[in-house]
C-alpha atoms as a PDB file:
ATOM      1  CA  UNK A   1      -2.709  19.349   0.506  1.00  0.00           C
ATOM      2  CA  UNK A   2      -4.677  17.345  -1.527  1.00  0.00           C
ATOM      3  CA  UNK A   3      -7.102  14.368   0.330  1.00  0.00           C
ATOM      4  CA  UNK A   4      -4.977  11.268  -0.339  1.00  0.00           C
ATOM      5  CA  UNK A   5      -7.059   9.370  -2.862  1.00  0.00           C
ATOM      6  CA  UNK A   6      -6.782  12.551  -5.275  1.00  0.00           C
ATOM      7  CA  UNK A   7      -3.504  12.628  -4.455  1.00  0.00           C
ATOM      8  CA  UNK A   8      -2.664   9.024  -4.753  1.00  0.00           C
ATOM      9  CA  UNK A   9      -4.129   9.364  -8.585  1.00  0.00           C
ATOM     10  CA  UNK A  10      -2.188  12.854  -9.294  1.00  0.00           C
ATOM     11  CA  UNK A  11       1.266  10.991  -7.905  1.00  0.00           C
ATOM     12  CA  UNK A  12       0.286   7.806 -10.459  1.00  0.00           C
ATOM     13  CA  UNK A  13      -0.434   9.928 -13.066  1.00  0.00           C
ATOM     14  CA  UNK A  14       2.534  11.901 -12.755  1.00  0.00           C
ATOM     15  CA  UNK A  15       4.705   8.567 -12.439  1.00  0.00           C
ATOM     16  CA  UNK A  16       3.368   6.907 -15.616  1.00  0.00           C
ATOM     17  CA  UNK A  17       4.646  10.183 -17.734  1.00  0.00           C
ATOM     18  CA  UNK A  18       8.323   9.139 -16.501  1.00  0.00           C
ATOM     19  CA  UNK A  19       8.189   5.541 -15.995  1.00  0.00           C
ATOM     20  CA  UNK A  20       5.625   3.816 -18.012  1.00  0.00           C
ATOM     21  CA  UNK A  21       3.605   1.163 -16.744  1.00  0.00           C
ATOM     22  CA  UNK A  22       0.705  -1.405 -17.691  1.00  0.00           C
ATOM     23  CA  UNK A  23      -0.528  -1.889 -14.208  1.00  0.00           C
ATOM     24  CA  UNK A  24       0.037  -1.167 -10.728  1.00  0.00           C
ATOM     25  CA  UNK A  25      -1.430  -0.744  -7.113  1.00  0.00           C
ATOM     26  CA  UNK A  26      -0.679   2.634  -4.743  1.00  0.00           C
ATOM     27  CA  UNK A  27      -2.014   1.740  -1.110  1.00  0.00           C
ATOM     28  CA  UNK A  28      -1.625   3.464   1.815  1.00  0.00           C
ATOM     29  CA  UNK A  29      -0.299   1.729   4.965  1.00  0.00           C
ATOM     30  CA  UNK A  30      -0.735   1.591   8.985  1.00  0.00           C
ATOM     31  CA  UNK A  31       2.822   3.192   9.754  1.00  0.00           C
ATOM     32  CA  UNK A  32       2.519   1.012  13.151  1.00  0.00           C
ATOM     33  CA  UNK A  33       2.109  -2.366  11.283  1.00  0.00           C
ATOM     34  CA  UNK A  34       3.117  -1.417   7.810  1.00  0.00           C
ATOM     35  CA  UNK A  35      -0.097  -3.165   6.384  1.00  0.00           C
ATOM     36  CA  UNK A  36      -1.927  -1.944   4.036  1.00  0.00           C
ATOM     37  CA  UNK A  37      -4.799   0.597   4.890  1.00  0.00           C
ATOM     38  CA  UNK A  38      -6.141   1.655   1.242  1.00  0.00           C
ATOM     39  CA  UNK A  39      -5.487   0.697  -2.591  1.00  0.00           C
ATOM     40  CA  UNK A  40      -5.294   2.701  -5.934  1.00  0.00           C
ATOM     41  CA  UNK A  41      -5.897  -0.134  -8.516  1.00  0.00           C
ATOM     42  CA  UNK A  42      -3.621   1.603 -11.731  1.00  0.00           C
ATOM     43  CA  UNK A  43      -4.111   0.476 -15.294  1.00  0.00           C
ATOM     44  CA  UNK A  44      -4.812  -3.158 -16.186  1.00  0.00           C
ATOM     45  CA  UNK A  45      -5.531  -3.691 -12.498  1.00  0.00           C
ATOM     46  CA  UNK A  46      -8.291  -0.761 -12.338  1.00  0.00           C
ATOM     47  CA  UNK A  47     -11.510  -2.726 -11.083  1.00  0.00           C
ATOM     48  CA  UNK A  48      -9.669  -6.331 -10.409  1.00  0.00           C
ATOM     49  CA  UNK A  49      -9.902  -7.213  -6.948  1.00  0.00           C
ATOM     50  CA  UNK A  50     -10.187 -11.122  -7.401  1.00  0.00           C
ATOM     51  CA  UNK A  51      -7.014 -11.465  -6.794  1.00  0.00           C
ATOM     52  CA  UNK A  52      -6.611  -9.609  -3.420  1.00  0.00           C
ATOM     53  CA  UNK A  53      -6.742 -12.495  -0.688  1.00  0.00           C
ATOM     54  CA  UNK A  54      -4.363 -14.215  -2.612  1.00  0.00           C
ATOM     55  CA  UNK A  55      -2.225 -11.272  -2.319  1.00  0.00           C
ATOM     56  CA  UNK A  56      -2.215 -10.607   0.878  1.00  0.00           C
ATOM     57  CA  UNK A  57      -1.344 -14.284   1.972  1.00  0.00           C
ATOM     58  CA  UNK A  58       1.481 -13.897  -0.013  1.00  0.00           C
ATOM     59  CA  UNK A  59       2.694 -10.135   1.188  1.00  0.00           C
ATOM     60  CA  UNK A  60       1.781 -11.441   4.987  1.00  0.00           C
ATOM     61  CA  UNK A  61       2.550 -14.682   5.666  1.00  0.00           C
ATOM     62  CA  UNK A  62       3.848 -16.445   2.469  1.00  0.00           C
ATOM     63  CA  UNK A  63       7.427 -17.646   1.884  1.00  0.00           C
ATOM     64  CA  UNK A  64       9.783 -15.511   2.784  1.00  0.00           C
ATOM     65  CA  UNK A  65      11.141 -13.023   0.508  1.00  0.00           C
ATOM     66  CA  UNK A  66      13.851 -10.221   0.299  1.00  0.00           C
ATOM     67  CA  UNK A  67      10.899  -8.068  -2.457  1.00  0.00           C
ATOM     68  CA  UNK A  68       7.972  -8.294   0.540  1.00  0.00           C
ATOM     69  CA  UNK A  69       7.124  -4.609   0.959  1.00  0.00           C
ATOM     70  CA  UNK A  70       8.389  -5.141   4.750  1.00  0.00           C
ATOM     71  CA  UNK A  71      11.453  -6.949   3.867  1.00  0.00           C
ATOM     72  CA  UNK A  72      12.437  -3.548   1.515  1.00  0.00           C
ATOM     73  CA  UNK A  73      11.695  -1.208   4.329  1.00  0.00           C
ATOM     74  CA  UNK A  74      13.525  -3.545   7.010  1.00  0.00           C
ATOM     75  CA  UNK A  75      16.895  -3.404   4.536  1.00  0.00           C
ATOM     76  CA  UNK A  76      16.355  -0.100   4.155  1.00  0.00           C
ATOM     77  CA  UNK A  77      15.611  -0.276   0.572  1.00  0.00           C
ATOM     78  CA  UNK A  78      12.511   2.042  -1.352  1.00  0.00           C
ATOM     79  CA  UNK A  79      13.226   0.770  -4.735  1.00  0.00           C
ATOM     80  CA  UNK A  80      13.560  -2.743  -5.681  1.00  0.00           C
ATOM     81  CA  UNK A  81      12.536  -4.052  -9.568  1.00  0.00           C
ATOM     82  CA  UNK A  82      11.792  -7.960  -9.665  1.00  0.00           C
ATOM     83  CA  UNK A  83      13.268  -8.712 -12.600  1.00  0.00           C
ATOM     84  CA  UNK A  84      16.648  -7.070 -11.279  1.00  0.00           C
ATOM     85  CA  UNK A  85      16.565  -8.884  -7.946  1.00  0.00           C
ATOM     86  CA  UNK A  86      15.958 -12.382  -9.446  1.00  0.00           C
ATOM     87  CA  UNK A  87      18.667 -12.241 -12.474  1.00  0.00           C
ATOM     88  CA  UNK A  88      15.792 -12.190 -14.550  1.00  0.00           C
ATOM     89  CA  UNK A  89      14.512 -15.393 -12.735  1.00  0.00           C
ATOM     90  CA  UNK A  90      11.191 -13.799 -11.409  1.00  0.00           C
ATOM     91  CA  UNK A  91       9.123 -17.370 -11.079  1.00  0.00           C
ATOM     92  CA  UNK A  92      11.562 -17.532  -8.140  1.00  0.00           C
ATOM     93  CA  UNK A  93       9.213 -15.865  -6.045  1.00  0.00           C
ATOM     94  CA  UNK A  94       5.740 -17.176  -4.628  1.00  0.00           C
ATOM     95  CA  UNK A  95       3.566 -13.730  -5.774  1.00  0.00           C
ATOM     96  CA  UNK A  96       5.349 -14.002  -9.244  1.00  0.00           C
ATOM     97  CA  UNK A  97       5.225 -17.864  -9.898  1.00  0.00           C
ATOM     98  CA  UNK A  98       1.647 -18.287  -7.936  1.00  0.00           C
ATOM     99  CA  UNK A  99      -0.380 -14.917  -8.978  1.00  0.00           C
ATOM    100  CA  UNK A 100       1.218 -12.146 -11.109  1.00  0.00           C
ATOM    101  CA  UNK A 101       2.593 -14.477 -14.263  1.00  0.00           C
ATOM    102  CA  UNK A 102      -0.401 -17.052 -13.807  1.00  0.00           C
ATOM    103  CA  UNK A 103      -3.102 -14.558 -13.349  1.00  0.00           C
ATOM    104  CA  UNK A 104      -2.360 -11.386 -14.539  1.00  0.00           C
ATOM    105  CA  UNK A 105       0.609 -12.350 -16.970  1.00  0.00           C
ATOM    106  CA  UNK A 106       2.696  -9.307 -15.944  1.00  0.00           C
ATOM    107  CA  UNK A 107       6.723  -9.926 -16.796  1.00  0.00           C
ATOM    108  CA  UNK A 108       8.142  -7.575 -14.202  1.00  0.00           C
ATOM    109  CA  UNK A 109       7.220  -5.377 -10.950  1.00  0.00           C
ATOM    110  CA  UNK A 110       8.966  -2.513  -9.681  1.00  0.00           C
ATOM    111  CA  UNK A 111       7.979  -2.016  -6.004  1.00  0.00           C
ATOM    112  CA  UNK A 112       8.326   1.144  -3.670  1.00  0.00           C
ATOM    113  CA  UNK A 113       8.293   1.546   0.063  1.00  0.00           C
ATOM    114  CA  UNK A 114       7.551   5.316   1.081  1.00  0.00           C
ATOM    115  CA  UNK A 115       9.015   5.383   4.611  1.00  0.00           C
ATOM    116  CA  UNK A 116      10.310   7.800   7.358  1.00  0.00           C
ATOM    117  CA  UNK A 117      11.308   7.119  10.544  1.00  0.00           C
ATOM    118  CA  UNK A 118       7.949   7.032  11.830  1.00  0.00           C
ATOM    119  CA  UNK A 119       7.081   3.786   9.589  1.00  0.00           C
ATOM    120  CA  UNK A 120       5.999   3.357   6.529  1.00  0.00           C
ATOM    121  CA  UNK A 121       3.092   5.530   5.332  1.00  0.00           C
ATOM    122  CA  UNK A 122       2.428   3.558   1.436  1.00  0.00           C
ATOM    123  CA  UNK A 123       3.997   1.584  -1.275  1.00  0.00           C
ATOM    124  CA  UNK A 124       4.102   1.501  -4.880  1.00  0.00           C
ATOM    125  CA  UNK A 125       3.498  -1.632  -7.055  1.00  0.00           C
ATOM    126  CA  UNK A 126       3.665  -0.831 -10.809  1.00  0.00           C
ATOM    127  CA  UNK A 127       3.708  -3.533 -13.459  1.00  0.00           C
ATOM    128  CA  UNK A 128       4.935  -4.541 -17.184  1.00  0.00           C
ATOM    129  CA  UNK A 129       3.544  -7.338 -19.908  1.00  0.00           C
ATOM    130  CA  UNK A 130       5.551  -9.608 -21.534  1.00  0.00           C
ATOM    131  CA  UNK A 131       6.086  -7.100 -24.512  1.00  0.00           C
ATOM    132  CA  UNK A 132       7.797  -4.470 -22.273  1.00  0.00           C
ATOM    133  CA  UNK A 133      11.372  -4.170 -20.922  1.00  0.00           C
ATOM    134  CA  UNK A 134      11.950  -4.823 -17.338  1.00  0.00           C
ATOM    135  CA  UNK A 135      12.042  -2.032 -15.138  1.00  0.00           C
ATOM    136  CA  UNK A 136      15.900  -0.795 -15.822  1.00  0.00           C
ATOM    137  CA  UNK A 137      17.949   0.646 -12.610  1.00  0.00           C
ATOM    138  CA  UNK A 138      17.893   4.138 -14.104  1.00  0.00           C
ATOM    139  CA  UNK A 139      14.207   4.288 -13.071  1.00  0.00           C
ATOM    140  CA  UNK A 140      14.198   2.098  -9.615  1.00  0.00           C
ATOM    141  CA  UNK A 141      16.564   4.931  -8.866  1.00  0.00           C
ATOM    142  CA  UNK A 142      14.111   7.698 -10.159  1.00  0.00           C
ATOM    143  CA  UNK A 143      11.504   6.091  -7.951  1.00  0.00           C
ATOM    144  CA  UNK A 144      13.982   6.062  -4.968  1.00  0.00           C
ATOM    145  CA  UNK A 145      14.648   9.563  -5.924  1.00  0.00           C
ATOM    146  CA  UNK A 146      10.799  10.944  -5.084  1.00  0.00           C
ATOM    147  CA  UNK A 147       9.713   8.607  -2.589  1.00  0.00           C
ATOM    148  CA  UNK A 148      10.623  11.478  -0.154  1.00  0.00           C
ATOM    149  CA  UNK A 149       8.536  13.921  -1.250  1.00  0.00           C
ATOM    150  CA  UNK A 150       5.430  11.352  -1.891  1.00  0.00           C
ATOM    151  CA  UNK A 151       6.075  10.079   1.745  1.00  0.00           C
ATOM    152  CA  UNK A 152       5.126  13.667   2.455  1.00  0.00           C
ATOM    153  CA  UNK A 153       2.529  13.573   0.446  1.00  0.00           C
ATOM    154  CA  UNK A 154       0.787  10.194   1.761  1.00  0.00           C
ATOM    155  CA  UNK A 155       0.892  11.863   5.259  1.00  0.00           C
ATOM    156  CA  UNK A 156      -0.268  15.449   4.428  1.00  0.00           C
ATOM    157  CA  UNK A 157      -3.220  13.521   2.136  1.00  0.00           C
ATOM    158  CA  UNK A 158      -4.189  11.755   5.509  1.00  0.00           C
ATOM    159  CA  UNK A 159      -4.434  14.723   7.214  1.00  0.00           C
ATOM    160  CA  UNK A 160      -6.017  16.670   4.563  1.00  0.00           C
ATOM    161  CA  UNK A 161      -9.033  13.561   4.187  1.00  0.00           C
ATOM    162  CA  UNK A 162      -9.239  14.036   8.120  1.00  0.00           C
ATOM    163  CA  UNK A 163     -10.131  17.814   7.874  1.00  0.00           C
ATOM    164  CA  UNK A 164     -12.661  16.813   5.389  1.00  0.00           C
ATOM    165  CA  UNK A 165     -14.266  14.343   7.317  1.00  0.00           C
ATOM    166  CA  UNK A 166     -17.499  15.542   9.118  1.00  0.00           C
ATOM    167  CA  UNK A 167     -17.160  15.526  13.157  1.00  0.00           C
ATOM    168  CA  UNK A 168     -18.873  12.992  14.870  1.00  0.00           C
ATOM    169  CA  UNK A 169     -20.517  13.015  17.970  1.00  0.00           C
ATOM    170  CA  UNK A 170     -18.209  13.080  20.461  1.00  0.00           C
ATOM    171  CA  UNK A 171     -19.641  10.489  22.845  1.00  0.00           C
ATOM    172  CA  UNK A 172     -16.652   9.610  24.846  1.00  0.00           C
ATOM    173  CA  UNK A 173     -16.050   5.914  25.894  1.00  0.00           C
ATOM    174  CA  UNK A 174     -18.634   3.682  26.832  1.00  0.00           C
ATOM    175  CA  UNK A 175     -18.969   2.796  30.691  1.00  0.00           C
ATOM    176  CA  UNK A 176     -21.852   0.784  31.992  1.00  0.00           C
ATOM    177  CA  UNK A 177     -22.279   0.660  36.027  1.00  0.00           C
ATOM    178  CA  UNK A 178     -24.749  -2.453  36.927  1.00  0.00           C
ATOM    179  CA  UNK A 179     -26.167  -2.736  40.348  1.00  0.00           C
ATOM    180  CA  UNK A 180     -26.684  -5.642  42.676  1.00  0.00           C
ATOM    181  CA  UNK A 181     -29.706  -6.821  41.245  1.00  0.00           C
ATOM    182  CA  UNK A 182     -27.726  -6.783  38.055  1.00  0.00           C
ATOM    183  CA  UNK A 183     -29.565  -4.033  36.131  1.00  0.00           C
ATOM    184  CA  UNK A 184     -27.614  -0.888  34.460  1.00  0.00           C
ATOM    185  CA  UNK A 185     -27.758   1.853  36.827  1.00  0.00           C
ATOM    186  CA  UNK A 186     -25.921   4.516  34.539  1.00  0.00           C
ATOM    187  CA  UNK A 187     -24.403   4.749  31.330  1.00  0.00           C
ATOM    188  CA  UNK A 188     -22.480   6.577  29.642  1.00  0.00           C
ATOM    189  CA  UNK A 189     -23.815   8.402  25.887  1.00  0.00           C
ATOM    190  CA  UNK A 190     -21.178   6.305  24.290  1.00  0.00           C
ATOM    191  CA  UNK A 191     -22.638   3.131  26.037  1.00  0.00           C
ATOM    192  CA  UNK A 192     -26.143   4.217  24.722  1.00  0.00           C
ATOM    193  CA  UNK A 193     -25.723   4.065  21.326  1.00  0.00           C
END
């Protein structure tokens, strides 16, 4: 498999030929916590990472809200377009009304939980401007449809960046004995370095 940044940008690239898109954000996620681990900026967002503390007091510990990436996985839901879960009434939600219109002027987000029963491995956050339709049900569905197989991928690109990866020493934990007259007796490697 490929490493998962290259194939976080083959999956994006292969999206945006089916469902087009102005912007968007791929991350990777701690399967334990479901937070995010790593980001693909797509598109318009390529390069703007003002915006990302904002963000994340939103996803983590803003108002509560059914589109949070953990809310979708908790409902068991992968697909979920904005624009279709507000009735078109997207300011009703804190990241819409407080970043993405202000900010970024984006319309409508389409956002994807990639999930197995181990937790969930990424999500998907693509965008559209003012000048594009909102993301129809027809592709939420499509999304829905190959979240499977990029779950997959997410995991095997984890593994495959971990072969890559050069070995480190392997040092071992560090333990530190200290004597009476409180000086270090022995150490372990991993305490010396």
């Amino acid at each position: 498999g490929l490493p998962l940044a290259e194939f976080m940008a083959e999956s994006a690239s292969a999206l945006l030929a089916v469902v087009p898109y102005i912007a968007g954000c791929f991350s990777s996620t701690d399967p334990a916590t479901s937070m995010i681990a790593s980001t693909l900026k797509l598109g318009d967002l390529d390069g703007k990472n003002f915006a990302d503390v904002a963000w994340a007091r939103i996803e983590y510990g803003g108002q509560p809200d059914p589109t949070r990436y953990d809310a979708i996985a908790s409902a068991g839901q992968v697909a979920v377009g904005i624009h279709e879960a507000t009735g078109g009434q997207v300011d009703r939600l804190e990241r819409m009304a407080d970043l993405v219109l202000p900010r970024f002027g984006y319309v409508d987000e389409a956002r994807v939980v990639f999930a197995d029963r181990a937790g969930v491995w990424g999500t998907l956050s693509v965008l559209r401007g003012s000048d594009d339709a909102a993301f129809t049900p027809h592709e939420l569905s499509f999304f829905a449809s190959v979240a499977p197989a990029l779950t997959r991928g997410i995991r095997t690109g984890l593994l495959a960046q971990l072969a890559h990866r050069p070995a480190g020493p392997a040092s071992g934990p560090a333990v530190i004995i200290i004597d009476a007259s409180d000086r270090v007796a022995q150490s372990s490697p991993g305490a010396q370095e």
